[in-house]
N, C-alpha and C. Protein backbone atom coordinates (compact mmCIF):
# COMPACT_ATOMS: atom_id res chain seq x y z
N UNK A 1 0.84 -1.21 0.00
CA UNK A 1 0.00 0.00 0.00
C UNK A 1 0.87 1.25 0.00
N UNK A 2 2.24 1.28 1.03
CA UNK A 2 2.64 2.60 0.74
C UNK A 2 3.77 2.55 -0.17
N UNK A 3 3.52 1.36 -1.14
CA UNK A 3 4.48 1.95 -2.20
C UNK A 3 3.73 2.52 -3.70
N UNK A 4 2.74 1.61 -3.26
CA UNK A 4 1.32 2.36 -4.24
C UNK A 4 1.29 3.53 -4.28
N UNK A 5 1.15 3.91 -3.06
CA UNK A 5 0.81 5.69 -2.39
C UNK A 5 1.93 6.61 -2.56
N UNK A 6 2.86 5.97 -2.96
CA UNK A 6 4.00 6.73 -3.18
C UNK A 6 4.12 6.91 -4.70
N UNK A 7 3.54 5.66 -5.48
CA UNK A 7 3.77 5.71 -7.06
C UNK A 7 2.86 7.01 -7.26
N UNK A 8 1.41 6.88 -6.65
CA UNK A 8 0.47 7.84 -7.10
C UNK A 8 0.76 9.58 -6.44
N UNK A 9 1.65 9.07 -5.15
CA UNK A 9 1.45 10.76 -4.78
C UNK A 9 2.47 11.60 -5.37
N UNK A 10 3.15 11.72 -6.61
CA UNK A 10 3.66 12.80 -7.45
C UNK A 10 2.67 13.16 -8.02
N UNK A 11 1.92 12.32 -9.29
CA UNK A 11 0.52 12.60 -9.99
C UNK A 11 -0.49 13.26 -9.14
N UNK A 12 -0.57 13.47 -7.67
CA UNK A 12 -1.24 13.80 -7.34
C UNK A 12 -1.29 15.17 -6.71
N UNK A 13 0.11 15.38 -6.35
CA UNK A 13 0.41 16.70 -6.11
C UNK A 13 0.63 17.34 -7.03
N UNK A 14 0.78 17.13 -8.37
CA UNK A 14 0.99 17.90 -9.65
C UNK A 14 -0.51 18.13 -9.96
N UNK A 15 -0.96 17.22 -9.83
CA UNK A 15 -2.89 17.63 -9.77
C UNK A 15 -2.98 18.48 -9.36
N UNK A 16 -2.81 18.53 -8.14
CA UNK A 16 -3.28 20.41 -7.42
C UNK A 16 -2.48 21.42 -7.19
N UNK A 17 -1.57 21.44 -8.57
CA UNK A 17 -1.10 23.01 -8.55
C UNK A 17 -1.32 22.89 -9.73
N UNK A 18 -0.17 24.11 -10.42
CA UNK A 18 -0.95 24.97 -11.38
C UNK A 18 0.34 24.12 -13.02
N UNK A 19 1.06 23.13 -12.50
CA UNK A 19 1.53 22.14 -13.45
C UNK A 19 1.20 22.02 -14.60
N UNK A 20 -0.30 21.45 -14.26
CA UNK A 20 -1.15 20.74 -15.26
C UNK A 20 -1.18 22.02 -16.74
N UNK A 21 -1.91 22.66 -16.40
CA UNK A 21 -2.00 23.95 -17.72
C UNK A 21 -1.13 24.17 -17.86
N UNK A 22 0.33 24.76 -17.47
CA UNK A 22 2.04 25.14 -17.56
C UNK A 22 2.24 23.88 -18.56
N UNK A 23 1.62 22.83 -18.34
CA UNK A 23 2.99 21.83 -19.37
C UNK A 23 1.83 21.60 -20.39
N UNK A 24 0.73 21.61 -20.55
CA UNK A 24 -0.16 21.30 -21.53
C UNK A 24 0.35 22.87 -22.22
N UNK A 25 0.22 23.92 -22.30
CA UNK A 25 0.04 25.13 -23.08
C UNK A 25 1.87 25.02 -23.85
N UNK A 26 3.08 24.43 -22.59
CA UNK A 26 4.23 24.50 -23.71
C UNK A 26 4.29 23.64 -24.71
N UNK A 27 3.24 22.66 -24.51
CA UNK A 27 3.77 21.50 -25.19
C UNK A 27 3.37 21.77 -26.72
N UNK A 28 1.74 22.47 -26.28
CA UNK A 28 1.22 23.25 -27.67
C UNK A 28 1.73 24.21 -28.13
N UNK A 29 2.61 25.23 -27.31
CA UNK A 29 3.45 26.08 -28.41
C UNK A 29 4.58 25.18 -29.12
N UNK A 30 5.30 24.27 -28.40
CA UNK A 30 5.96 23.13 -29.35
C UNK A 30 5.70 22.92 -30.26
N UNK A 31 4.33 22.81 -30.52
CA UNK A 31 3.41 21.86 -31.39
C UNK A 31 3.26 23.47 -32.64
N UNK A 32 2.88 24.15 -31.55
CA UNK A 32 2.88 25.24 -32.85
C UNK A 32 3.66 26.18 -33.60
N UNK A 33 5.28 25.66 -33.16
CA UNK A 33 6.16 26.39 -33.66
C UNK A 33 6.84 25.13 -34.74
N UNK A 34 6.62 23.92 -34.48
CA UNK A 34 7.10 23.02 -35.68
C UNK A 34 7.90 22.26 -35.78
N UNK A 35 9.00 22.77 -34.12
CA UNK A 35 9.97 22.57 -34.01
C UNK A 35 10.55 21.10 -33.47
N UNK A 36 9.48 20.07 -33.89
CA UNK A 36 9.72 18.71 -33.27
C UNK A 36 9.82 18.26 -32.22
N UNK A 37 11.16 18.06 -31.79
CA UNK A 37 11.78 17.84 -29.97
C UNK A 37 12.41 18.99 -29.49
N UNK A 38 12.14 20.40 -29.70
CA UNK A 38 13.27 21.28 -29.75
C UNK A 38 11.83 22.65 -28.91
N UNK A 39 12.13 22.86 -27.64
CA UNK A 39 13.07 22.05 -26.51
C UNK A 39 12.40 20.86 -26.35
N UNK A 40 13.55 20.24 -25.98
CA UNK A 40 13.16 18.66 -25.47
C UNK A 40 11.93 18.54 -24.39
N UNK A 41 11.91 17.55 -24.34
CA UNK A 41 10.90 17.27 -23.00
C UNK A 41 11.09 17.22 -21.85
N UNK A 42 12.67 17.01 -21.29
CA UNK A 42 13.13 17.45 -20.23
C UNK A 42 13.18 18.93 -19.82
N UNK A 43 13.14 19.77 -20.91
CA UNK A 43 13.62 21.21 -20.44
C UNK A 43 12.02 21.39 -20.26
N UNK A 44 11.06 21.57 -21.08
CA UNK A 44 9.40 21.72 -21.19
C UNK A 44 9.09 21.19 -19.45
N UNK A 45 9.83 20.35 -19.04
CA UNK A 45 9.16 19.69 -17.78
C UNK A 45 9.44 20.70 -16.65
N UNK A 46 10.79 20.76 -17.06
CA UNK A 46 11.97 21.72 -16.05
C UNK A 46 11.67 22.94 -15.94
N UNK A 47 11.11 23.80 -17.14
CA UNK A 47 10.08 25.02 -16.84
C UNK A 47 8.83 24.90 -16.31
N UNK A 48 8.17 23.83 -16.90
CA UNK A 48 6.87 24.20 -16.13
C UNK A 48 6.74 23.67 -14.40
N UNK A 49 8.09 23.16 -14.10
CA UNK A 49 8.29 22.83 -12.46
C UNK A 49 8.25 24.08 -11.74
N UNK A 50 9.39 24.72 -12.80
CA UNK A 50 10.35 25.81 -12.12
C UNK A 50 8.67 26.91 -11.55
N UNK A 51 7.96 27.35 -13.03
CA UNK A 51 6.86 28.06 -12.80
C UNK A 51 5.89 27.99 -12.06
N UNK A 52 5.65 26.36 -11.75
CA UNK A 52 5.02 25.73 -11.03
C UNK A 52 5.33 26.41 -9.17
N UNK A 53 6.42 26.17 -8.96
CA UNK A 53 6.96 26.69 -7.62
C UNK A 53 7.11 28.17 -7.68
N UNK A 54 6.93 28.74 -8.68
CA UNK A 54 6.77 30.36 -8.84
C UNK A 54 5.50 30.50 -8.44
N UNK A 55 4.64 29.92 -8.91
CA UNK A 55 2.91 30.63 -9.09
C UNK A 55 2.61 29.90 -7.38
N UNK A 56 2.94 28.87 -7.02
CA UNK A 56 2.61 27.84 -5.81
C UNK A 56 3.09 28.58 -4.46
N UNK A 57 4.24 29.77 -4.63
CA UNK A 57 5.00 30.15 -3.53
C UNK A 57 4.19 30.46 -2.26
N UNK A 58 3.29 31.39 -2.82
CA UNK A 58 2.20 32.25 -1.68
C UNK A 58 1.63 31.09 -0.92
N UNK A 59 1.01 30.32 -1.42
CA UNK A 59 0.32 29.08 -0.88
C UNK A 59 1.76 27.87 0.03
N UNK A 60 2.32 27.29 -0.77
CA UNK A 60 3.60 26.81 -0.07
C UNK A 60 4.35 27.64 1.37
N UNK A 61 4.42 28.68 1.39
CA UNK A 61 4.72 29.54 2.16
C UNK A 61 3.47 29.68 3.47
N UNK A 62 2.39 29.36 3.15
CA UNK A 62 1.29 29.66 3.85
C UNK A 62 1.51 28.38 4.57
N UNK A 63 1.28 27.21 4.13
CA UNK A 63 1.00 26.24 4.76
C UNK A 63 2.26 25.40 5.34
N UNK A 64 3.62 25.99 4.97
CA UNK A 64 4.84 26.04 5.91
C UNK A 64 4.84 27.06 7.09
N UNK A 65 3.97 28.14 7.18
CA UNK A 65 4.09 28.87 8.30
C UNK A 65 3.36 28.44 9.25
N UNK A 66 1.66 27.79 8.66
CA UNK A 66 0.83 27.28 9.35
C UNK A 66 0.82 25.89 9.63
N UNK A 67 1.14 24.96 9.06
CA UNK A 67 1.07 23.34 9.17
C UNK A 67 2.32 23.09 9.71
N UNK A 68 3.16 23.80 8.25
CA UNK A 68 4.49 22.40 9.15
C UNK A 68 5.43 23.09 9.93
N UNK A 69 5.88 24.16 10.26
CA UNK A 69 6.38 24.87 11.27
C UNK A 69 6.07 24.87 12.85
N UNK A 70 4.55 24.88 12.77
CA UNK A 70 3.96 24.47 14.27
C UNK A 70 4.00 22.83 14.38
N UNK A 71 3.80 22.07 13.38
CA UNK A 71 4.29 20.75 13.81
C UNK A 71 5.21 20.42 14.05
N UNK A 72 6.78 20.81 13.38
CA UNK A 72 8.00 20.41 13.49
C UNK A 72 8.08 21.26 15.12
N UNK A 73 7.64 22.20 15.80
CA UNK A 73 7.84 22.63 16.92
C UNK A 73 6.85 21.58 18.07
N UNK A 74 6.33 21.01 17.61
CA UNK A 74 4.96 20.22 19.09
C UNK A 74 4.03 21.02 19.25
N UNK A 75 3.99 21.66 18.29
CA UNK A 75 2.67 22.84 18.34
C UNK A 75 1.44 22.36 17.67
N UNK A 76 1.39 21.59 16.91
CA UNK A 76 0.41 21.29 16.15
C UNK A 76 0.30 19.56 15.98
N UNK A 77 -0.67 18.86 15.95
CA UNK A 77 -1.22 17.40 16.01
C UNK A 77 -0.77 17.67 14.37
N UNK A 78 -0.36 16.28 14.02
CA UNK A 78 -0.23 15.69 12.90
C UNK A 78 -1.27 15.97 12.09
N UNK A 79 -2.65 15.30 12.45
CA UNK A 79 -4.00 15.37 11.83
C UNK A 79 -4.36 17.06 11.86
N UNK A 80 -3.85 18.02 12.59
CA UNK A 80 -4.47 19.07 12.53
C UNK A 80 -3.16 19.77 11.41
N UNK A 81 -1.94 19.38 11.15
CA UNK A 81 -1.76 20.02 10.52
C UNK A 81 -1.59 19.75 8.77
N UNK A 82 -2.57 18.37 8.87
CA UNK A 82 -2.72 17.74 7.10
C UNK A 82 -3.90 18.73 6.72
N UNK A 83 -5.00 19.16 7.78
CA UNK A 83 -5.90 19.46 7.81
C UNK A 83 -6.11 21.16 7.40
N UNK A 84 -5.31 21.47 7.97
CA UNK A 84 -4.16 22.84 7.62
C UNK A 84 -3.81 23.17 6.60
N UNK A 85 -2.97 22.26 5.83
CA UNK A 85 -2.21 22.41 5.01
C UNK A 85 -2.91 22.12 3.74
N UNK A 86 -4.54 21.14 4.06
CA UNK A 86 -5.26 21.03 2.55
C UNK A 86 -6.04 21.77 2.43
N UNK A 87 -6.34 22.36 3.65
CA UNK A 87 -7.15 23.99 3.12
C UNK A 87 -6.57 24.65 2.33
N UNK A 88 -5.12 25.34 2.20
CA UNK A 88 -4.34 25.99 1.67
C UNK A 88 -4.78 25.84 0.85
N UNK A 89 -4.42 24.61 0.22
CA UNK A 89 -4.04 23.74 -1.63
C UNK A 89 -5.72 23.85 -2.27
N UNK A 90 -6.97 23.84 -1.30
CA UNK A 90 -8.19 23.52 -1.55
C UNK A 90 -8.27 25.34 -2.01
N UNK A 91 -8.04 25.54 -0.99
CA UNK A 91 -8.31 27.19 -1.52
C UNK A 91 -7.63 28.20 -2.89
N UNK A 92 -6.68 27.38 -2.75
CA UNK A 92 -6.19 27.83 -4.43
C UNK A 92 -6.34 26.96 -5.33
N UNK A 93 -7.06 25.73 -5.25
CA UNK A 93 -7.69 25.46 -6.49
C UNK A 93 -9.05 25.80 -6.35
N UNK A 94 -9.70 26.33 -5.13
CA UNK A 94 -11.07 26.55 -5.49
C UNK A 94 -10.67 28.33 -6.44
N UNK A 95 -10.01 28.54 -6.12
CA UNK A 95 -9.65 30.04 -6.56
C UNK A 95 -9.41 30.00 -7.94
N UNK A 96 -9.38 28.94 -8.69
CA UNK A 96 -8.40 28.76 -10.06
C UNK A 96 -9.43 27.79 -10.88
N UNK A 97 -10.62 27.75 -10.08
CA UNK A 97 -11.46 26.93 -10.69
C UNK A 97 -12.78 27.33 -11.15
N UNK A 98 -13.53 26.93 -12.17
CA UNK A 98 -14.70 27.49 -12.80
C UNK A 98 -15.71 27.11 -11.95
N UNK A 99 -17.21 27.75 -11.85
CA UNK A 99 -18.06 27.44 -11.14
C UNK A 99 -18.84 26.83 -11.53
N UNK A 100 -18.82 26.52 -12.89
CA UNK A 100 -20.01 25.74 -13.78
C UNK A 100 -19.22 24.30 -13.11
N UNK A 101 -17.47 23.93 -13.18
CA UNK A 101 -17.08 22.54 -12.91
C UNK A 101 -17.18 22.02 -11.60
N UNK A 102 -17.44 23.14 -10.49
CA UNK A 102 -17.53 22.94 -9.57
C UNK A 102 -19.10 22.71 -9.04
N UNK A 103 -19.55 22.90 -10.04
CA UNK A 103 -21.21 22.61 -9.70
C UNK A 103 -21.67 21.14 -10.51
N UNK A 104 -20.97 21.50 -11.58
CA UNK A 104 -20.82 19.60 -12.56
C UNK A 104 -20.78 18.81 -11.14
N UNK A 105 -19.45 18.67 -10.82
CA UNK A 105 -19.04 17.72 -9.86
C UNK A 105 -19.54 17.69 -8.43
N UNK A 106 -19.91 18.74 -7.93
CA UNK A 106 -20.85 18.55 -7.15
C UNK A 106 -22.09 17.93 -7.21
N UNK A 107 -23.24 17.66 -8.54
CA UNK A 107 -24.05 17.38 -8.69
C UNK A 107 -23.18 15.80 -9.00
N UNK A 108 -22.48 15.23 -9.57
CA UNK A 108 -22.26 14.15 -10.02
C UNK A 108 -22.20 13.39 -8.47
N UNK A 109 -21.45 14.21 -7.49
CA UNK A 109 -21.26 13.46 -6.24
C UNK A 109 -22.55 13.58 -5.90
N UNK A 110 -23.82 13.98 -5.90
CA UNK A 110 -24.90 14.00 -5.33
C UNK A 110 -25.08 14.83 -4.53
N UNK A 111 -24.04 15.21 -4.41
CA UNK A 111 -24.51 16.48 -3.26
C UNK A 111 -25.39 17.77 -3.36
N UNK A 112 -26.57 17.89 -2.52
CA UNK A 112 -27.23 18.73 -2.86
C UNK A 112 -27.31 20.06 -2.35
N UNK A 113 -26.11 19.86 -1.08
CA UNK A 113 -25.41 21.03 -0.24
C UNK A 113 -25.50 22.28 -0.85
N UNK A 114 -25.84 23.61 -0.30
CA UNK A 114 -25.07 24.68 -1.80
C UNK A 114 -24.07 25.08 -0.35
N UNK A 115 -22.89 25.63 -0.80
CA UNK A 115 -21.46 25.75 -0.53
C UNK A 115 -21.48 26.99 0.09
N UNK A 116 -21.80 27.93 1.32
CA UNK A 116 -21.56 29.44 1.60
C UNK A 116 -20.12 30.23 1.39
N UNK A 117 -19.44 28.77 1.44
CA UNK A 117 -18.12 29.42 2.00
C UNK A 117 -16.87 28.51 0.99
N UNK A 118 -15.93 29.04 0.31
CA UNK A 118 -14.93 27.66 -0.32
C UNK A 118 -14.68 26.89 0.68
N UNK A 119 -14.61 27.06 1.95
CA UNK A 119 -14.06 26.13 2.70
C UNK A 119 -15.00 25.04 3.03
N UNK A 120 -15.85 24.97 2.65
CA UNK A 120 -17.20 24.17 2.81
C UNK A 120 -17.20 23.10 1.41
N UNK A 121 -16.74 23.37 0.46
CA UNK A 121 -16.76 22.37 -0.54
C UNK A 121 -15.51 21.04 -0.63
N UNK A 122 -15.97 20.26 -0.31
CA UNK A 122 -15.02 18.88 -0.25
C UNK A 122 -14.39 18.51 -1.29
N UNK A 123 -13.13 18.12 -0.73
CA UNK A 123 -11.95 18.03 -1.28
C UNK A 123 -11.87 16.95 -2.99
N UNK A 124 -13.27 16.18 -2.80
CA UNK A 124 -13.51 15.01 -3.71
C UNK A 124 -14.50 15.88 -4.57
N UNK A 125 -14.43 16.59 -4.49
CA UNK A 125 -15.45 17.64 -5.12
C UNK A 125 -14.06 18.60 -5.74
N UNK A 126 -13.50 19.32 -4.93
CA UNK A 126 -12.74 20.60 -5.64
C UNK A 126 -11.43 19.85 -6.54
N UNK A 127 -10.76 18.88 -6.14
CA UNK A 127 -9.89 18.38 -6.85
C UNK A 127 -10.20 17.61 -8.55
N UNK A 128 -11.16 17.31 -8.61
CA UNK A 128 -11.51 16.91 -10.32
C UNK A 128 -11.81 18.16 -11.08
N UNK A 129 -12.56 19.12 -9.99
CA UNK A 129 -13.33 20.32 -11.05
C UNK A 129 -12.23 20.99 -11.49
N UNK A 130 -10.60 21.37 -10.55
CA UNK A 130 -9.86 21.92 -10.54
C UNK A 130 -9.33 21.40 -12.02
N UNK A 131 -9.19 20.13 -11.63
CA UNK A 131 -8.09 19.30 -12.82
C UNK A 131 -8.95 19.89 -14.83
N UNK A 132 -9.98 19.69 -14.11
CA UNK A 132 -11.29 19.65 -15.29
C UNK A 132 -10.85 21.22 -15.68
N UNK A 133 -11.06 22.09 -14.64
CA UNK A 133 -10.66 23.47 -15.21
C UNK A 133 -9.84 23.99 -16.08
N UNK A 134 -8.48 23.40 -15.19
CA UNK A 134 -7.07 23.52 -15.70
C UNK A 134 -7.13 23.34 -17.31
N UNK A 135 -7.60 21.57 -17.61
CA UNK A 135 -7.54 21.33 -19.02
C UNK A 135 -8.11 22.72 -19.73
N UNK A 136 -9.18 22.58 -19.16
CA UNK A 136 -10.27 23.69 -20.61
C UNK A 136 -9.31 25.01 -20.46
N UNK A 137 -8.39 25.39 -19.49
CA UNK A 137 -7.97 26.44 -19.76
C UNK A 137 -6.83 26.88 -20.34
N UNK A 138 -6.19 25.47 -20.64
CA UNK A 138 -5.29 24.81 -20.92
C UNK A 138 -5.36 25.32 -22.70
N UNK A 139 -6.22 24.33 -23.01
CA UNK A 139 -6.23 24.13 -24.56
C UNK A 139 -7.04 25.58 -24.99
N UNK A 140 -7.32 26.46 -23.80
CA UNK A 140 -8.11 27.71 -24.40
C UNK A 140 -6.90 28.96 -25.14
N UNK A 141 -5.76 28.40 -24.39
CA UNK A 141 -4.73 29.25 -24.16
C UNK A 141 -4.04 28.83 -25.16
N UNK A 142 -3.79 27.43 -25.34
CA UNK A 142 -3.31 26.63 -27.01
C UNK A 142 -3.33 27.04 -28.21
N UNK A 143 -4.97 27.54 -28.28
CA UNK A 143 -5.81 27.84 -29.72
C UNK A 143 -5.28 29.00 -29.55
N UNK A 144 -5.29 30.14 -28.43
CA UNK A 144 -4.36 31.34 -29.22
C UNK A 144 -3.50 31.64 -29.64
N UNK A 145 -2.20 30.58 -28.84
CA UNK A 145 -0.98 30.69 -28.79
C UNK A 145 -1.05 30.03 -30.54
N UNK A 146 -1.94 29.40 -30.98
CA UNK A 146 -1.51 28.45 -32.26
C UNK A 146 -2.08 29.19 -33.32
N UNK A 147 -3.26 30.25 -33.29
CA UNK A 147 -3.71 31.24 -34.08
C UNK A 147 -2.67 32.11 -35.53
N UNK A 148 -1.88 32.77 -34.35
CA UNK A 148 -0.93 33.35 -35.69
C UNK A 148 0.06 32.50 -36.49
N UNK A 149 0.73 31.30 -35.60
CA UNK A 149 1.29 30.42 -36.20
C UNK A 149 0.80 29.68 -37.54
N UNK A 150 -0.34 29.26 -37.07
CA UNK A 150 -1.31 28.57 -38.39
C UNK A 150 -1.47 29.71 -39.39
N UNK A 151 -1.55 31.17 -39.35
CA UNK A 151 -1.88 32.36 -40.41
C UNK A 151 -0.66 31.82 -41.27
N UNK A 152 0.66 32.09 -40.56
CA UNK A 152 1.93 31.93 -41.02
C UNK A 152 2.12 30.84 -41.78
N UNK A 153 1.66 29.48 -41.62
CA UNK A 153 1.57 27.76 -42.55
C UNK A 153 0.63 28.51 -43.91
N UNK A 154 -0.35 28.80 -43.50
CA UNK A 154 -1.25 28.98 -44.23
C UNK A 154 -1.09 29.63 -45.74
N UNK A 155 -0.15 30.63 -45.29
CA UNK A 155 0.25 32.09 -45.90
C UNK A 155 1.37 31.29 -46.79
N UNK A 156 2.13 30.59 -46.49
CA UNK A 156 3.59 30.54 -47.01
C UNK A 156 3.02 29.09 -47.72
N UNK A 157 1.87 28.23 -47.39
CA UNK A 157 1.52 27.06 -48.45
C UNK A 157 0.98 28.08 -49.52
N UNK A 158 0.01 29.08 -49.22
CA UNK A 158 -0.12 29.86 -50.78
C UNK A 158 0.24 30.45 -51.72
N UNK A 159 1.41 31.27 -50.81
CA UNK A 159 2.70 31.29 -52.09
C UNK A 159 3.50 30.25 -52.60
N UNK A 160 3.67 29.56 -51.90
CA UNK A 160 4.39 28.28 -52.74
C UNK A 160 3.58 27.75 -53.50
N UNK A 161 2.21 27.49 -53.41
CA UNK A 161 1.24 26.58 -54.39
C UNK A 161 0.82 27.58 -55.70
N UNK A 162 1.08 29.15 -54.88
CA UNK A 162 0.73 30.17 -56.38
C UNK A 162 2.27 30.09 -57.18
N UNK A 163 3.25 29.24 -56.84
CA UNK A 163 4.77 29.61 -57.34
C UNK A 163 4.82 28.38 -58.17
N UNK A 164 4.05 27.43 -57.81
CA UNK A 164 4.37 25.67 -58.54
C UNK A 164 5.18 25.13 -57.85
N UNK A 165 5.37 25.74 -56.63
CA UNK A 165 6.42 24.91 -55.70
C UNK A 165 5.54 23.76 -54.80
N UNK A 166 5.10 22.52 -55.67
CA UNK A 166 4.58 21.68 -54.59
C UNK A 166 5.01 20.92 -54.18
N UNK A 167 6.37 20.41 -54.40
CA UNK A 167 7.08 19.17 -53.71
C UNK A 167 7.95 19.68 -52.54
N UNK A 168 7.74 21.27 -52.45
CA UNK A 168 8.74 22.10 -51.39
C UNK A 168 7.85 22.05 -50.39
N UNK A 169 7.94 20.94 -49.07
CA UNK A 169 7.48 21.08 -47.81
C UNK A 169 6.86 22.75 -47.03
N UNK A 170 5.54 23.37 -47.20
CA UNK A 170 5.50 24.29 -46.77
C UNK A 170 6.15 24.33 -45.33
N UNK A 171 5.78 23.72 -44.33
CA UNK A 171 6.18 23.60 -43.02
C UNK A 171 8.05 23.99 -42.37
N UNK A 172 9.06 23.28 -43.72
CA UNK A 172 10.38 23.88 -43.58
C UNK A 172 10.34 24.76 -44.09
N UNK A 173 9.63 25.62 -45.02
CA UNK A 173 9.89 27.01 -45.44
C UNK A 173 8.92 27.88 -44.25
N UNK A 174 8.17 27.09 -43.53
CA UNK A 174 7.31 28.43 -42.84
C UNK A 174 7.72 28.65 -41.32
N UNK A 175 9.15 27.29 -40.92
CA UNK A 175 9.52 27.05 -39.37
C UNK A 175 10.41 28.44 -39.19
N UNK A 176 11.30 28.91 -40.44
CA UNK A 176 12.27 30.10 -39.89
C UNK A 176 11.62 31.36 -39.86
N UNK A 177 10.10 31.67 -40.79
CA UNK A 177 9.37 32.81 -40.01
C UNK A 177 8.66 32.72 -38.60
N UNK A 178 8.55 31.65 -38.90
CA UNK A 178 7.85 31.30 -37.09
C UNK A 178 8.59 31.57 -36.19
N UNK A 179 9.78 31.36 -36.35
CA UNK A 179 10.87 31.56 -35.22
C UNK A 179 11.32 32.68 -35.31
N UNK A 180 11.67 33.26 -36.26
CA UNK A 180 11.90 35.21 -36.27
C UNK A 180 10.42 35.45 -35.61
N UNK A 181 9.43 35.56 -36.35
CA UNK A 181 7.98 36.00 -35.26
C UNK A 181 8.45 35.71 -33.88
N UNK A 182 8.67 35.22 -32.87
CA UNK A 182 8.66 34.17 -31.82
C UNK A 182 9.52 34.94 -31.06
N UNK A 183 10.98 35.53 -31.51
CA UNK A 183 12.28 36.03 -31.17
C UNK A 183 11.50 37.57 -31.09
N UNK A 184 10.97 38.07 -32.47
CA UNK A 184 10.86 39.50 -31.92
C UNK A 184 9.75 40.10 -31.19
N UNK A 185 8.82 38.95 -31.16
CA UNK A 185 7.90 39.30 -29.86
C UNK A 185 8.18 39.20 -28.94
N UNK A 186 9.55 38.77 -28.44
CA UNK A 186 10.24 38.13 -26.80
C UNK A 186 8.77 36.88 -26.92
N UNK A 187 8.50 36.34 -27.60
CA UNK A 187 7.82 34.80 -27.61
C UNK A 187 7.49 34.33 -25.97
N UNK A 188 8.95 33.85 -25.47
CA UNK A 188 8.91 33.27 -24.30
C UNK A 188 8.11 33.95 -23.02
N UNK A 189 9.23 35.21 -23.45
CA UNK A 189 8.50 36.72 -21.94
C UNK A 189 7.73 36.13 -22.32
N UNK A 190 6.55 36.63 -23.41
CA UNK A 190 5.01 36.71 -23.36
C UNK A 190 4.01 35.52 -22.47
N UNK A 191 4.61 34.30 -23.14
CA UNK A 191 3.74 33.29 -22.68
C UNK A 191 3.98 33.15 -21.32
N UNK A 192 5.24 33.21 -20.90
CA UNK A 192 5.50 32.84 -19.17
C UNK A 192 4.58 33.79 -18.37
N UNK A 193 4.97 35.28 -19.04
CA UNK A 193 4.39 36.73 -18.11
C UNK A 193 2.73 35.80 -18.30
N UNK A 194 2.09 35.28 -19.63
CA UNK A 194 0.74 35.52 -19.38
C UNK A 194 0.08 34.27 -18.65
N UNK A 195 1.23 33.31 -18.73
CA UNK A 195 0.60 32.15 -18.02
C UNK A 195 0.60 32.58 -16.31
N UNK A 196 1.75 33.06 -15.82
CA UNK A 196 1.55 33.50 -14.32
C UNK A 196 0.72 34.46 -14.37
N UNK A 197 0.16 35.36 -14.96
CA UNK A 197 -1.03 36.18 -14.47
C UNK A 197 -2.33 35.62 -14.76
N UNK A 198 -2.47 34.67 -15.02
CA UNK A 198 -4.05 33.54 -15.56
C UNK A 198 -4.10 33.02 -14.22
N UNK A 199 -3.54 33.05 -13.27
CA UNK A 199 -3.84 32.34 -11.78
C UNK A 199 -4.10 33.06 -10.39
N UNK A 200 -4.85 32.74 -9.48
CA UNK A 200 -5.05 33.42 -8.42
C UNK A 200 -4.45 32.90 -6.90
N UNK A 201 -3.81 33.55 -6.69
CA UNK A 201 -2.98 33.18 -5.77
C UNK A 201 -3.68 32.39 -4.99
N UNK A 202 -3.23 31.50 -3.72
CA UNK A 202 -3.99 30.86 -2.74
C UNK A 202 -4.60 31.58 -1.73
């Protein structure tokens, strides 16, 4: 059992932070710059960790001042400070989460409770809607990031097909404007700056 619990509890703490959308949205600018394995999948992981513990700090910080600081002192019961510490994590995914998914999943659990307070909505409840969120906000952020890229395929298959150039791969003639585009927008700034401001602190 606790080696089970150990296989599952990475997947599970990456569940409730802000991971999930960070590595789904690079993977689609990957996808929409052309560039194959380039960055690899180690570095794609290695940023969206790094960002991950950027956007997570406020909350991490909270529930080290409150949970595990008074426990490591004899200040706090074990059980009171798991209890502690998943409010934190509950409260910034209820914060980061839609209300339509949080009402889905509430109705799926049966519950007919209505919620006064975030702290009132259970944890088997806020953790799927969260995950559920993340995705849709995920691939919402995809389709823009992939918008001008696709103009750019689009644009450079029609001059080549108005030129008689059809055995010339549009995609290698359209990867080195994509990447000048990419460079003089600061590309990276953009997406990092806009992915950390899409979240609400804990």
């Amino acid at each position: 059992i606790l080696m089970s619990a150990l296989t599952i509890l990475p997947s599970l703490v990456l569940g409730m932070t802000s991971f999930t959308r960070i590595i789904i949205v690079m993977s689609i600018l990957r996808q929409a710059l052309g560039t194959q394995q380039t960055p690899p999948n180690q570095v794609i992981i290695a940023i969206s960790l790094f960002l991950t513990f950027f956007i997570m700090a406020p909350t991490f910080n909270k529930i080290y001042d409150d949970a595990a600081l008074p426990y490591m002192n004899n200040e706090l019961a074990a059980k009171d400070a798991v209890n502690t510490a998943s409010k934190q994590i509950k409260s910034f995914m209820v914060k980061n989460t839609r209300k339509t998914d949080l009402i889905m999943f509430s109705d799926l659990a049966g519950d007919q409770l209505k919620y006064d307070k975030p702290e009132d909505i259970p944890f088997r409840v806020a953790l799927p809607a969260f995950m559920t969120s993340e995705l849709k906000t995920a691939f919402q952020i995809g389709f823009l990031i992939f918008l001008p890229f696709l103009v750019i395929d689009m644009v450079i298959a029609s001059i080549l097909m108005s030129l008689g150039m059809m055995m010339l791969s549009p995609m290698l003639i359209a990867l080195p404007f994509k990447l000048l585009l990419f460079v003089l927008v600061d590309g990276w700034a953009m997406t990092v700056g806009s992915l950390v401001s899409t979240f609400s602190a804990g």
